[in-house]
Protein backbone atom coordinates (compact mmCIF):
# COMPACT_ATOMS: atom_id res chain seq x y z
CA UNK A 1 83.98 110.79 114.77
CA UNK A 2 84.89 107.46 116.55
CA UNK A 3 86.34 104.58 115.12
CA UNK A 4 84.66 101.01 114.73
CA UNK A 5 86.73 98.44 116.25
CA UNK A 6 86.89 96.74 112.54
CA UNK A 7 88.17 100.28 111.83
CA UNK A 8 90.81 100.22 114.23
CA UNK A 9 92.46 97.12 113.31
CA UNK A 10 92.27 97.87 109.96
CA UNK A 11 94.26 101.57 110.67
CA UNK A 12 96.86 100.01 113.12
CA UNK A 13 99.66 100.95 110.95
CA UNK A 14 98.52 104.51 110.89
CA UNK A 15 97.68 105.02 114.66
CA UNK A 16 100.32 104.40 115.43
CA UNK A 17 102.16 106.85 113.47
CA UNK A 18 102.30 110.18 115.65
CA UNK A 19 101.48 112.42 112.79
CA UNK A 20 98.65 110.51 112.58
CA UNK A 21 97.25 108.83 115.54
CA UNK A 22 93.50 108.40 116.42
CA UNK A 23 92.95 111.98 116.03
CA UNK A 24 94.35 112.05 112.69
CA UNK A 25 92.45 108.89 111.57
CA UNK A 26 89.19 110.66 112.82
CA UNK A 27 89.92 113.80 110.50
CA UNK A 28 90.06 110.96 107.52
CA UNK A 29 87.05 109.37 108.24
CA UNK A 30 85.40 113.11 108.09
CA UNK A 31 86.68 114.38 105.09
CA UNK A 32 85.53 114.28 101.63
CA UNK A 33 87.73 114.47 98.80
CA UNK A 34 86.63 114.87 95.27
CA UNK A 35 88.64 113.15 92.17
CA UNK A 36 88.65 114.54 89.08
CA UNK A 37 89.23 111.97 86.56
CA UNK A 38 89.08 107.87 87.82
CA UNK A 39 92.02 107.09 84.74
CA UNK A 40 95.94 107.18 85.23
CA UNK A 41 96.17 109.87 88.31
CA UNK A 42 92.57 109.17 89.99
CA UNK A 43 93.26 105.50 90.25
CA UNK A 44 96.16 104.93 92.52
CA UNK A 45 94.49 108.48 94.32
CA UNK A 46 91.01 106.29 94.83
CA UNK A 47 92.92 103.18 96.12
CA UNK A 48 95.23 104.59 98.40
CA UNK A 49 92.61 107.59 99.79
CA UNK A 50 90.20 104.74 100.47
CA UNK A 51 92.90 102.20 101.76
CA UNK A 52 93.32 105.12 104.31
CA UNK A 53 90.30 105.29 105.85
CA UNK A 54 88.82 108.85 103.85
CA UNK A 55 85.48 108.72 104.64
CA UNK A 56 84.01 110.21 101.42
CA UNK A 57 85.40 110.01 98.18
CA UNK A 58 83.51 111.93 94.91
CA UNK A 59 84.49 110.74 91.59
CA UNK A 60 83.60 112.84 88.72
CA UNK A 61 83.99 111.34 85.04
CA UNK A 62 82.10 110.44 82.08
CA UNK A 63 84.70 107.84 80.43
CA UNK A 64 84.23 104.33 79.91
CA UNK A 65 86.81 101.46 80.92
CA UNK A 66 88.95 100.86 77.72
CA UNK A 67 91.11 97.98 77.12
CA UNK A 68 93.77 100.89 75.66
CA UNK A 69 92.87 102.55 79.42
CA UNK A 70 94.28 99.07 81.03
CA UNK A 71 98.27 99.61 80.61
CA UNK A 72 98.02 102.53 83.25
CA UNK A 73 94.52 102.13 85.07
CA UNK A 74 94.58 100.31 87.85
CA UNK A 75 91.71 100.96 89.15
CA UNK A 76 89.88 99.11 86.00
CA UNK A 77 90.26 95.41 85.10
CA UNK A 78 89.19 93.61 81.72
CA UNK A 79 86.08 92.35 82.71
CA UNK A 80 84.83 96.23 83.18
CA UNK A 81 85.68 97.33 79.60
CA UNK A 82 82.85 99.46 78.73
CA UNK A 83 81.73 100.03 81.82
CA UNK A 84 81.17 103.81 82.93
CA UNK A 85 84.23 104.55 84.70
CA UNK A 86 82.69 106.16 88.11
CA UNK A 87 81.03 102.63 88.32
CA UNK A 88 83.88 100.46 87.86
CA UNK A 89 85.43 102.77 90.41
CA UNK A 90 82.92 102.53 92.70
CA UNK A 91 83.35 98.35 93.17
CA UNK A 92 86.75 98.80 93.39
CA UNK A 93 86.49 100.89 95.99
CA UNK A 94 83.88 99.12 97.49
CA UNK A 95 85.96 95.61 97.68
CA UNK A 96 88.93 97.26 99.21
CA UNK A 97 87.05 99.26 101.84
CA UNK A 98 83.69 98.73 102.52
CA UNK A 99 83.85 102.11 105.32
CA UNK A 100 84.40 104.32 102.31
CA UNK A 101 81.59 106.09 101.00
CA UNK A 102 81.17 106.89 97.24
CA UNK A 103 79.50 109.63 95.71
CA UNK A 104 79.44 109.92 91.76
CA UNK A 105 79.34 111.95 89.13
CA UNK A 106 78.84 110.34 85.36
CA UNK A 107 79.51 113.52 83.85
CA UNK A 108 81.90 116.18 82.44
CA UNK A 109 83.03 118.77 85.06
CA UNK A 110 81.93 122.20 83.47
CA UNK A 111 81.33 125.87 84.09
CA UNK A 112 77.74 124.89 84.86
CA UNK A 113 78.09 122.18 87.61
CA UNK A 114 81.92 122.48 89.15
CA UNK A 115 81.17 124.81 91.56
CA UNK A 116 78.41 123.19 92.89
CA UNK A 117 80.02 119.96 93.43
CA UNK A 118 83.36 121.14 94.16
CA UNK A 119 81.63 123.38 97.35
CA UNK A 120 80.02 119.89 98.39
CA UNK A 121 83.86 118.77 99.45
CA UNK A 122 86.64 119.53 101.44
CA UNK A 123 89.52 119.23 99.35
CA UNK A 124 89.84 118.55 95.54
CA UNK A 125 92.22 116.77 93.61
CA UNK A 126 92.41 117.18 89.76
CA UNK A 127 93.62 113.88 87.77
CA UNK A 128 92.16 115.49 84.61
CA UNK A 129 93.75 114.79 81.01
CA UNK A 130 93.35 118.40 79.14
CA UNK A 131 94.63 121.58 79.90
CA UNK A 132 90.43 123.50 79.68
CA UNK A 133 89.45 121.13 83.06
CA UNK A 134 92.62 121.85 85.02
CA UNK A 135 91.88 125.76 84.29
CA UNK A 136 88.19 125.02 84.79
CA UNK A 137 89.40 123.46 88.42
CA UNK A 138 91.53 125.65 89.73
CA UNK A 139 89.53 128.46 88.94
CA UNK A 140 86.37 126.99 90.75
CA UNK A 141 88.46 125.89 93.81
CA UNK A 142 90.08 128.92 94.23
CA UNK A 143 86.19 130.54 93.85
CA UNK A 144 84.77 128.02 96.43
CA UNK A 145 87.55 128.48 98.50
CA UNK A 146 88.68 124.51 98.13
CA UNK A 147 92.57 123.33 98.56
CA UNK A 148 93.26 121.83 95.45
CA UNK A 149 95.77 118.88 95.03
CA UNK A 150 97.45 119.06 91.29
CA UNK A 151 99.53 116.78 89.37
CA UNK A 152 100.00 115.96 85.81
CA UNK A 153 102.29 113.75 83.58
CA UNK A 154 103.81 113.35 80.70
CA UNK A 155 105.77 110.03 78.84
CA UNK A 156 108.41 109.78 81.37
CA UNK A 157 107.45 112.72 84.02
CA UNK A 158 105.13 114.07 86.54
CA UNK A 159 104.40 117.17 88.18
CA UNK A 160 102.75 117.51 92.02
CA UNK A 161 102.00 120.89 93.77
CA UNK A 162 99.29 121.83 96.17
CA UNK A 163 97.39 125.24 96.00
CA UNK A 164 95.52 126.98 98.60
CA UNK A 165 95.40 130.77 97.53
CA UNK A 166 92.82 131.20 99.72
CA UNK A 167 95.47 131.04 102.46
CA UNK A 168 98.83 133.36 103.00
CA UNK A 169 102.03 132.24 103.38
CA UNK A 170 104.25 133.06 105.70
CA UNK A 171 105.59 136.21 103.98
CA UNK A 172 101.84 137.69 104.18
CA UNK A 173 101.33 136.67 100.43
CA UNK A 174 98.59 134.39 99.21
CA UNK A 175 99.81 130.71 97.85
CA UNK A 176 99.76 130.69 94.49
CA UNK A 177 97.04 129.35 91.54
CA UNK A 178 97.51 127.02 88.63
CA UNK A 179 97.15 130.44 86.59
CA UNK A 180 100.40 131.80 88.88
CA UNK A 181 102.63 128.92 87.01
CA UNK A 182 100.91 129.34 83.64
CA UNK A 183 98.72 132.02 82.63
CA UNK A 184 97.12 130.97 80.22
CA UNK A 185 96.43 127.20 78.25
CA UNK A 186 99.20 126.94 75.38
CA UNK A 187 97.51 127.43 71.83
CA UNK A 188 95.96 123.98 70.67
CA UNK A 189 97.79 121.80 68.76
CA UNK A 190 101.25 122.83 70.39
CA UNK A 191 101.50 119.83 73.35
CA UNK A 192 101.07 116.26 71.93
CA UNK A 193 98.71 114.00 73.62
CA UNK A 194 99.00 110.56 75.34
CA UNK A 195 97.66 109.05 72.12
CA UNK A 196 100.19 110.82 69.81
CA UNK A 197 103.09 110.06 72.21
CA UNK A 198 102.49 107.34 74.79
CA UNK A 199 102.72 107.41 78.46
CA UNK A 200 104.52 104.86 80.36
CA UNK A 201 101.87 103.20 82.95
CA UNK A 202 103.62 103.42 86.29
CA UNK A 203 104.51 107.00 86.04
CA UNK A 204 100.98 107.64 86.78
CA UNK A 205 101.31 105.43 89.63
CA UNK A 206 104.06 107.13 90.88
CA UNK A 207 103.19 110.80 90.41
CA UNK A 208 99.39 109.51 91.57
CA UNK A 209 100.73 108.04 94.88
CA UNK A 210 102.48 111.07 95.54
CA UNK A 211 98.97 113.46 94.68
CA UNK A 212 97.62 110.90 97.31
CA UNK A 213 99.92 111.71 99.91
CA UNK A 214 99.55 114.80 99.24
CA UNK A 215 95.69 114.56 99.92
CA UNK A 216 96.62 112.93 103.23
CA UNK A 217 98.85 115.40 104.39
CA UNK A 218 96.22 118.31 104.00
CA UNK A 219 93.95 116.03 105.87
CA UNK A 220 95.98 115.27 109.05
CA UNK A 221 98.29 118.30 109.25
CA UNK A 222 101.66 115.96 108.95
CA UNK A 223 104.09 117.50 107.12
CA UNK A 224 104.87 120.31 105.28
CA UNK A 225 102.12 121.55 102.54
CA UNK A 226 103.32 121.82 98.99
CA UNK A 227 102.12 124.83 98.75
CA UNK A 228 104.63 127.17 97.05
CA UNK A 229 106.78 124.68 95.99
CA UNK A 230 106.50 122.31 92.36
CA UNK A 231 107.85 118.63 93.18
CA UNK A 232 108.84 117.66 89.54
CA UNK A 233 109.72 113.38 88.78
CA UNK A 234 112.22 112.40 86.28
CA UNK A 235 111.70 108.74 85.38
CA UNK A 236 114.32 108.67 82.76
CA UNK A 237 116.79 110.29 85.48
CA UNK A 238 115.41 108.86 88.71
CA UNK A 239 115.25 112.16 89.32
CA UNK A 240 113.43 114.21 91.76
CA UNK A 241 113.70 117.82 92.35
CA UNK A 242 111.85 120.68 94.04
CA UNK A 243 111.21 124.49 92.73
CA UNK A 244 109.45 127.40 94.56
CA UNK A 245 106.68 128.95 92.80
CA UNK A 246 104.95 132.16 93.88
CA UNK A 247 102.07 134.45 93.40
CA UNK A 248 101.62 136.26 90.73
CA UNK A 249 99.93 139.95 91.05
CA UNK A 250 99.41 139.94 87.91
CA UNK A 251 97.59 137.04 87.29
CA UNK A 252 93.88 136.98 85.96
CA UNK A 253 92.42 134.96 88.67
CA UNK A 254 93.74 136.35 91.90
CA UNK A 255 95.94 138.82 91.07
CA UNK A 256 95.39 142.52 92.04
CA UNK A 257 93.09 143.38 89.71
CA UNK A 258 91.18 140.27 88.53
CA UNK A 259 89.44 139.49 85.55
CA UNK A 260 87.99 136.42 86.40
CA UNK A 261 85.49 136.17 89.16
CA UNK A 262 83.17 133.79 87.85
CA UNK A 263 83.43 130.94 85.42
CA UNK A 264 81.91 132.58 82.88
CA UNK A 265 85.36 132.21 80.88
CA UNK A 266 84.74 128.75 80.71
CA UNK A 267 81.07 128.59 79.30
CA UNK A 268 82.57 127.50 75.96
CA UNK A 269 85.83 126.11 76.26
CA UNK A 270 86.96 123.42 73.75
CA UNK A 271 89.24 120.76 74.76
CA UNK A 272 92.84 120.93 74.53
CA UNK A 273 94.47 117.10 74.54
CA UNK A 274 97.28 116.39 76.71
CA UNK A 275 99.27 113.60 77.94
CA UNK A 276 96.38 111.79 80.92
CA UNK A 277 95.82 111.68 84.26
């Protein structure tokens, strides 16, 4: 897929790079990458994705800008308060990098649709606020086969992995799920959401720049994946640390001897609040 000569000037910076180079800038302008929430994580993901050239983004949410969404948001301003999120997303976008393409979704990711849209990409990455869609994601990427960029956050902290269990690692086991690190969704009621507790806004910048990079990586090979490994942020600290996480055999999903090989499980979920993406 070449490159327009608009294109290239606008890339420089990244063609240069080795990791990157043409090639690499060809493999963005190819991929697709679906966003799973346009709020706190999916709007420094959107701007920085489409700043880099990714040919197709997918946005999936059926939110409306908020003035309460504002503090953290970025990818919203006060004259699109009340406007369907995917939309205000979509001129954003648009204004920033007309090369991009946009697909929406001004809907709810459920059992019924996710693994048709999730198969239409090439890599997914989950800025969901509630702990039902990030079980509802994983499980559906890991069905379809889709890498899956994760990250969450809470007042002062944020939490980035990468999972591709549809791959092996280098010890001949496969990466590991969302279900590897936590089985199953704590009972409701026991994690306090962003409303009850507050969030403060540029953690989501941070921990969605570094889902972003993530993204990027995937794309153009640089770097090593985060797959296996759970890069943790301490704002309070200026703190960041990293911790290996591994299969788990025992898991429901892909374990030896799954239980869950459809998203059946899902069919009725109720939402469990937690601090947003």
């Amino acid at each position: 897929m070449s490159l327009s000569s608009e294109e290239i000037q606008r890339y420089k910076r990244h063609l240069v790079l080795k990791e990157v180079g043409g090639a690499g800038q060809q493999k963005l302008k190819a991929a697709r990458v679906l966003l799973v929430g346009a709020g706190g994580l999916g709007s420094p993901m959107a701007m920085y994705l489409a700043a880099a050239g990714v040919g197709t983004i997918g946005l999936i949410d059926d939110d409306v800008v908020s003035l309460s969404n504002l503090q953290r948001q970025i990818l919203h301003d006060t004259t699109q308060v009340g406007v369907a999120k995917v939309d205000s997303a979509k001129e954003m976008i648009a204004r920033l990098n007309p090369h991009v393409e946009v697909e929406t979704f001004n809907t709810r990711i459920d059992a019924s649709n996710a693994i048709d849209i999730i198969s239409k990409f090439d890599i997914v990455a989950d800025g969901s606020d509630n702990f039902d869609t990030r079980y509802l994601v994983s499980d559906a990427c890991y069905l379809a086969k889709k890498t899956l960029a994760f990250a969450a956050v809470g007042p002062f902290d944020g939490y980035v992995t990468t999972f591709k269990p549809h791959e092996k690692n280098a010890d001949g086991q496969p990466d590991p799920t969302y279900r590897c690190i936590f089985p199953e969704a704590p009972p409701p009621g026991t994690v306090a959401n962003c409303e009850e507790v507050g969030v403060l806004g540029a953690i989501v910048g941070v921990v969605g720049t570094l889902q972003a990079t993530e993204v990027l990586k995937e794309i153009t090979g640089a770097g090593d994946s985060l797959a296996g490994r759970l890069l943790i942020y301490d704002a309070k600290g200026g703190r960041f640390e990293s911790v290996n996480i591994a299969w788990d055999p025992n898991n429901a999903l892909s374990g030896n001897q799954p239980t869950i090989t459809d998203l059946s499980i899902h069919a009725k979920a109720s939402d469990v609040a937690a601090c947003p993406g």
